[in-house]
Protein backbone atom coordinates (compact mmCIF):
# COMPACT_ATOMS: atom_id res chain seq x y z
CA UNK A 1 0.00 0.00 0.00
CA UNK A 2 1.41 3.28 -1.18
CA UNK A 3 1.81 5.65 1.88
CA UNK A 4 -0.34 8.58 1.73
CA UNK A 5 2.45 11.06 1.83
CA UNK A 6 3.74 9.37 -1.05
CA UNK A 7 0.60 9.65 -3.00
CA UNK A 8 0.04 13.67 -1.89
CA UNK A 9 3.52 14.11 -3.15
CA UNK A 10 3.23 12.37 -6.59
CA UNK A 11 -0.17 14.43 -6.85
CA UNK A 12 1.37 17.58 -6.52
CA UNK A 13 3.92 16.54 -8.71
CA UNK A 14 1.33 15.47 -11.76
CA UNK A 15 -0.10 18.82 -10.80
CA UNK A 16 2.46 21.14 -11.57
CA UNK A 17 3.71 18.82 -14.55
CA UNK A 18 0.41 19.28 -15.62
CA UNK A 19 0.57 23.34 -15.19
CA UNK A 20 3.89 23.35 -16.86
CA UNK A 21 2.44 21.16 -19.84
CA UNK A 22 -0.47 23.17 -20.53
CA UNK A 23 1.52 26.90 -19.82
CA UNK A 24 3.68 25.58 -22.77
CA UNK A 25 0.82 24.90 -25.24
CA UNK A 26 -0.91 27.82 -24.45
CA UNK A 27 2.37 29.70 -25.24
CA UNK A 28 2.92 27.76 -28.50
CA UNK A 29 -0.50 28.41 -29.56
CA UNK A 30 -0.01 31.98 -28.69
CA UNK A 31 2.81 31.60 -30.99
CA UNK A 32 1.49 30.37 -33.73
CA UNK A 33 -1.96 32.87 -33.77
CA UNK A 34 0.20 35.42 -33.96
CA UNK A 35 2.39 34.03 -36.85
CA UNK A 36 -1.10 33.15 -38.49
CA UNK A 37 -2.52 36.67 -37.71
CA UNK A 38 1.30 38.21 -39.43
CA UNK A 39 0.73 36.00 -42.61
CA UNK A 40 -2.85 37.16 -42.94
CA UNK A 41 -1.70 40.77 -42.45
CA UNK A 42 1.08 40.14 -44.85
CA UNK A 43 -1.45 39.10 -47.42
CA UNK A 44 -4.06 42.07 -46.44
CA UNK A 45 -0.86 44.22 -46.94
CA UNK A 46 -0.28 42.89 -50.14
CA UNK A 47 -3.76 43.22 -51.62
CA UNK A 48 -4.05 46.85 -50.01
CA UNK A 49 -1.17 48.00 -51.58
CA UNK A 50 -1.73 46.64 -55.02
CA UNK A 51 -4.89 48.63 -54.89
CA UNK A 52 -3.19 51.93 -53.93
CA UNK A 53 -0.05 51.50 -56.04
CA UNK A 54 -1.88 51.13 -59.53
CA UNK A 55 -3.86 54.11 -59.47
CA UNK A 56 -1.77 56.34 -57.82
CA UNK A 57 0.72 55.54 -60.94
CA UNK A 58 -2.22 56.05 -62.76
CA UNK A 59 -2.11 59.72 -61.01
CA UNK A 60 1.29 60.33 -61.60
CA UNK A 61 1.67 59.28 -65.69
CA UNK A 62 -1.33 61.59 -65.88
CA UNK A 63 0.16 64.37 -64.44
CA UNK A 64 3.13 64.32 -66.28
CA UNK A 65 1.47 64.24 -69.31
CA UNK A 66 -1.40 67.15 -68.30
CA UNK A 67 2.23 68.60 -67.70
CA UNK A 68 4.15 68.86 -70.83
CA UNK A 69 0.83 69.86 -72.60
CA UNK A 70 -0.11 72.76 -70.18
CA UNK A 71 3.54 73.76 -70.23
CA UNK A 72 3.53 74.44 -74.06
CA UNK A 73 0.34 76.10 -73.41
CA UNK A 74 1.31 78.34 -70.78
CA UNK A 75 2.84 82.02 -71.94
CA UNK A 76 2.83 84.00 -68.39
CA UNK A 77 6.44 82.46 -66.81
CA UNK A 78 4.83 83.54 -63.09
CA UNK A 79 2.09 81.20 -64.21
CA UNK A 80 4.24 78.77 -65.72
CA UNK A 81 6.70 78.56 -62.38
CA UNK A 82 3.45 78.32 -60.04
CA UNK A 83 2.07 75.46 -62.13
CA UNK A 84 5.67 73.81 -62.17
CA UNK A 85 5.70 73.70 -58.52
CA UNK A 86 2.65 72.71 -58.08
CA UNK A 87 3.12 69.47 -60.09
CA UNK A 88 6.42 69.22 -58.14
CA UNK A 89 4.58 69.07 -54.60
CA UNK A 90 1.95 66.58 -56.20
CA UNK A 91 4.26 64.70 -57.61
CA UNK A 92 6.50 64.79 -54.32
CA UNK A 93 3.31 63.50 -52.35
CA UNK A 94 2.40 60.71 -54.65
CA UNK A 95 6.13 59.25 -54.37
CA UNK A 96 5.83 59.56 -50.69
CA UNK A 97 2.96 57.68 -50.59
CA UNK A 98 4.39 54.84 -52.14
CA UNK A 99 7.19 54.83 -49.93
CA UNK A 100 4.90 54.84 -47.32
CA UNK A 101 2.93 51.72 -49.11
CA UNK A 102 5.92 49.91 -49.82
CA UNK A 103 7.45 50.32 -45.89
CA UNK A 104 3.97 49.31 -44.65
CA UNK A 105 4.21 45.75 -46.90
CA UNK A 106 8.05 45.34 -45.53
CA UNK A 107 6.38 45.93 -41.86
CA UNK A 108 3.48 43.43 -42.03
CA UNK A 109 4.76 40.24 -44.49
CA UNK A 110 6.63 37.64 -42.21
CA UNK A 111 10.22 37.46 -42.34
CA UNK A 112 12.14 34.98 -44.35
CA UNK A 113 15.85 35.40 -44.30
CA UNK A 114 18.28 34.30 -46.52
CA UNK A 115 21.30 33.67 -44.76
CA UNK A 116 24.95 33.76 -46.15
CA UNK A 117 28.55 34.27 -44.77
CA UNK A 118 28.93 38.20 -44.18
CA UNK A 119 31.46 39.99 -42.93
CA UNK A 120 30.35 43.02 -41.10
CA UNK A 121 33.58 45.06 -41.49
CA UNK A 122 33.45 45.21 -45.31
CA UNK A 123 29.98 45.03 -44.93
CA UNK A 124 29.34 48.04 -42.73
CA UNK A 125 32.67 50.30 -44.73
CA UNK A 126 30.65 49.81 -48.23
CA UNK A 127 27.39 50.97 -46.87
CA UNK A 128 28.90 54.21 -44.49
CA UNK A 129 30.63 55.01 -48.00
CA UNK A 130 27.34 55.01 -50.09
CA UNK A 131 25.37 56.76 -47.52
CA UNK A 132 28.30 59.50 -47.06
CA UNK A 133 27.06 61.81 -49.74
CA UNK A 134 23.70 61.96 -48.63
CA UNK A 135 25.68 63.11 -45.25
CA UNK A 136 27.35 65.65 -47.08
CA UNK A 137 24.15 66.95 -48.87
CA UNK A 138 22.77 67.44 -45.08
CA UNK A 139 26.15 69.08 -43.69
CA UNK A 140 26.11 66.30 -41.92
CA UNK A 141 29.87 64.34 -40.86
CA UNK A 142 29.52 60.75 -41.25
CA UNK A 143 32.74 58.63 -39.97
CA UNK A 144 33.25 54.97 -39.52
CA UNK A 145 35.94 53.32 -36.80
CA UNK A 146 36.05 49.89 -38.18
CA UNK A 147 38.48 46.33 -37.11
CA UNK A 148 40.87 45.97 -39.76
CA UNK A 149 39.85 42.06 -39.22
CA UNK A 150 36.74 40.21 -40.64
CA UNK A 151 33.84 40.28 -38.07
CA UNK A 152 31.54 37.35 -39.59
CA UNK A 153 28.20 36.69 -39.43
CA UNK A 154 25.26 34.38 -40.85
CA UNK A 155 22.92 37.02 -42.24
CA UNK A 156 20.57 38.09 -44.93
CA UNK A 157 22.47 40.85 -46.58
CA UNK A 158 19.51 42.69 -48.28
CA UNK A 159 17.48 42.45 -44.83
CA UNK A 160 20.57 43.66 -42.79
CA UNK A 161 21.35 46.38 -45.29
CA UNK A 162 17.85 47.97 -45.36
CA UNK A 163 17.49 47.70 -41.53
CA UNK A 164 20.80 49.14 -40.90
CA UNK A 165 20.41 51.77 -43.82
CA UNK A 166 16.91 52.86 -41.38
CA UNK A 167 18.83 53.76 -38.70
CA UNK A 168 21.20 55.82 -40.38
CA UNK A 169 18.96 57.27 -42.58
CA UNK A 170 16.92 58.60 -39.95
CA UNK A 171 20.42 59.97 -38.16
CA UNK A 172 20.96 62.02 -40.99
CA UNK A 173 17.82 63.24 -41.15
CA UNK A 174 17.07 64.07 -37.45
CA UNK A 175 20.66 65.45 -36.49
CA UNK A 176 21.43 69.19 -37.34
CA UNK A 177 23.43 70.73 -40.24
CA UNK A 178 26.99 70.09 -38.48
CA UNK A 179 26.28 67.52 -36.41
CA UNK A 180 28.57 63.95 -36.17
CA UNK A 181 27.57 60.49 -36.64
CA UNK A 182 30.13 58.02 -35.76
CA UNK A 183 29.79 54.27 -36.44
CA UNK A 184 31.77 51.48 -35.39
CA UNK A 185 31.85 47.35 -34.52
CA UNK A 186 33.59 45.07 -32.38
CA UNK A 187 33.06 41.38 -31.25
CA UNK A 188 32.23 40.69 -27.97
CA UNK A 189 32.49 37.41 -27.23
CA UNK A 190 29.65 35.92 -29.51
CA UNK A 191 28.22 38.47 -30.49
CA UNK A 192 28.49 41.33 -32.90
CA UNK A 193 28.18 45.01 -31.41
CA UNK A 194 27.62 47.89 -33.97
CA UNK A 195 27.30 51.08 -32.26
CA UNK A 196 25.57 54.21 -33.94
CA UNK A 197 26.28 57.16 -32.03
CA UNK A 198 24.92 60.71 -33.04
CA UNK A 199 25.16 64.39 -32.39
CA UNK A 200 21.74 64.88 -32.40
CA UNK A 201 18.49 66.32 -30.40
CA UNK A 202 18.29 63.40 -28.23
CA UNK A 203 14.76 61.27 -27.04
CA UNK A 204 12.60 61.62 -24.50
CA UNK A 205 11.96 58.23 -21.94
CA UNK A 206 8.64 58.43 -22.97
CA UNK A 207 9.32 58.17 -26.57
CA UNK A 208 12.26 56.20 -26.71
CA UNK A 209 9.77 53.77 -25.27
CA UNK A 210 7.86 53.79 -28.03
CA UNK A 211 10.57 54.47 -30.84
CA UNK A 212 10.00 50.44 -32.33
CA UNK A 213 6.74 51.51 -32.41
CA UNK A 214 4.74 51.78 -35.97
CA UNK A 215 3.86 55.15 -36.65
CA UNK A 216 5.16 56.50 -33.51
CA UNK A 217 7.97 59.20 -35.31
CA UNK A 218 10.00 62.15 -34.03
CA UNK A 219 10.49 63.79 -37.01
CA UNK A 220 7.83 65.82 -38.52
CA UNK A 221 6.71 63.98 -41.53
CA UNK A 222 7.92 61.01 -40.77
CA UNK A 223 6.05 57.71 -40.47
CA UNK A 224 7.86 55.84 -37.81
CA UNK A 225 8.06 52.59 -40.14
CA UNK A 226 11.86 52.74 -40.67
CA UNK A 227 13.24 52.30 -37.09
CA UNK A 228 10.06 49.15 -36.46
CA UNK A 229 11.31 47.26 -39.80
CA UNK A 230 14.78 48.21 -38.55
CA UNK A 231 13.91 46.05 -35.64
CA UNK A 232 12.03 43.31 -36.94
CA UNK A 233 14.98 42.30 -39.10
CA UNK A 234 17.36 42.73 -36.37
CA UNK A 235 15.43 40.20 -33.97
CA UNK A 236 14.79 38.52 -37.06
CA UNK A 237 18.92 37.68 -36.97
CA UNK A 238 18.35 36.39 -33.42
CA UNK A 239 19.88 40.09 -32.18
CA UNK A 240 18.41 43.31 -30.82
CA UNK A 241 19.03 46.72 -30.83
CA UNK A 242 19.57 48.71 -27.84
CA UNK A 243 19.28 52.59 -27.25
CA UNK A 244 20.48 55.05 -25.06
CA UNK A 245 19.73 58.61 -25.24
CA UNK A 246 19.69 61.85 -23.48
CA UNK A 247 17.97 65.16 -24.77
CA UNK A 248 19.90 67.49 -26.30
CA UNK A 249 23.36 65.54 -26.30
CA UNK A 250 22.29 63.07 -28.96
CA UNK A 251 21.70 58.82 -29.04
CA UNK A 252 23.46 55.59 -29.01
CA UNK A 253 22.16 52.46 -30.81
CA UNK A 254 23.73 49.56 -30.70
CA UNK A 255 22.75 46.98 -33.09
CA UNK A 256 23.67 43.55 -31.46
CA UNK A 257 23.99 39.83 -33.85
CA UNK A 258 24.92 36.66 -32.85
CA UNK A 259 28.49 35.94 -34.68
CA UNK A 260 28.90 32.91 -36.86
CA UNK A 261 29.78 29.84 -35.12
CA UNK A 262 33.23 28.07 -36.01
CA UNK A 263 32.99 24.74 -36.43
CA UNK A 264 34.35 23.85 -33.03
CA UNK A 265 31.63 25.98 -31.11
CA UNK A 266 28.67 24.00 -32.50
CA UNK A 267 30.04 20.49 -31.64
């Protein structure tokens, strides 16, 4: 006869074997809702912005043709330079709102990465160099203190590139005509640290809080879509992206990745 101790204590076991069991299914089908609920986005996303894109480059062939014909038909230059600029702003807006339709498809469709061997350092030096005259353009100093040594990864090159390309982006954008944005990477251990430090106005707490937020954007006219794609990739990778920032002193992000393995590290 089993002693009744025995039997209390191999309930109470059962019971929180139980609890654990059904926490974990709950979780996993948590999990998989929401990876349902992202795919049906994703294809809501799509079907939206199919809708959107087609006439608005409907609009825009349109206008450029109502363009060239009103132009030859225009003799007052005042008139002429009003109507030019005119087309210019609607023209401006329609291309903005298919940036804004092409970020929001990027934001909802699920992930899929396709990983390769990168190294960061060559990586990171061709991208600072492209984005350097858009710097320039802003008054804006763009440097770069890079390993002379590969930093390697497993990442999706394209993904990386646009999220990283967000964040800087939106530095050059938000910091002031003479301001300083330094980059720079280093290994730690297993992981990849790229550190993004500006010049700039700085964040709040309460809206650094909500900068990975969609739609949430400190820049006037901006949609808040870069720096929430930025970070959807990035976690994508298995990393994160951390940020520090005080008001008027400028911020620190620091995009962390998981380095490649070597052969000896995964047996």
């Amino acid at each position: 006869m089993i002693p009744l101790i025995a039997v209390s204590l191999l309930a109470t076991i059962f019971a929180g074997t139980a609890a654990a069991l059904w926490f974990r299914l709950k979780k996993t089908s948590a999990i998989h809702k929401r990876q349902v609920d992202l795919s049906e986005a994703g294809i809501l996303a799509s079907g939206l912005a199919h809708e959107i894109r087609n006439p608005l480059n409907s609009i825009k062939i349109n206008i450029q043709l109502l363009q060239e014909d009103l132009e030859e038909a225009i003799q007052d230059e005042s008139v002429k330079e009003e109507f030019q600029e005119t087309i210019r702003l609607v023209t401006y807006e329609i291309g903005r709102l298919n940036e804004l339709m092409t970020n929001f498809l990027t934001y909802a469709r699920p992930t899929e990465l396709k990983r390769e061997d990168l190294d960061l350092t060559h990586f990171l030096d061709e991208l600072i160099q492209f984005l350097k005259k858009q710097a320039d353009e802003k008054g804006v100093i763009l440097e770069s203190s890079l390993p002379e040594s590969a930093v390697m990864i497993r990442g999706d090159s394209r993904r990386l590139r646009q999220a990283l390309m967000n964040i800087l982006i939106n530095d050059i954008q938000i910091v002031p005509e003479k301001g300083r944005i330094q980059v720079s990477l280093k290994a730690v251990r297993d992981l990849a640290v790229i550190r993004v430090e500006d010049t700039g106005p700085g964040m709040t707490e309460e809206f650094m809080r909500e900068i990975f937020v969609a739609f949430r954007s400190q820049r006037r006219g901006g949609t808040g879509l870069g720096l929430s794609i930025a970070n959807k990739f990035i976690e994508a990778h298995g990393g994160g992206i951390k940020v520090e920032s005080t008001v008027g002193k400028g911020t620190v992000f620091s995009v962390i990745l998981p380095l490649k393995q070597s052969e000896s590290q995964r047996t």
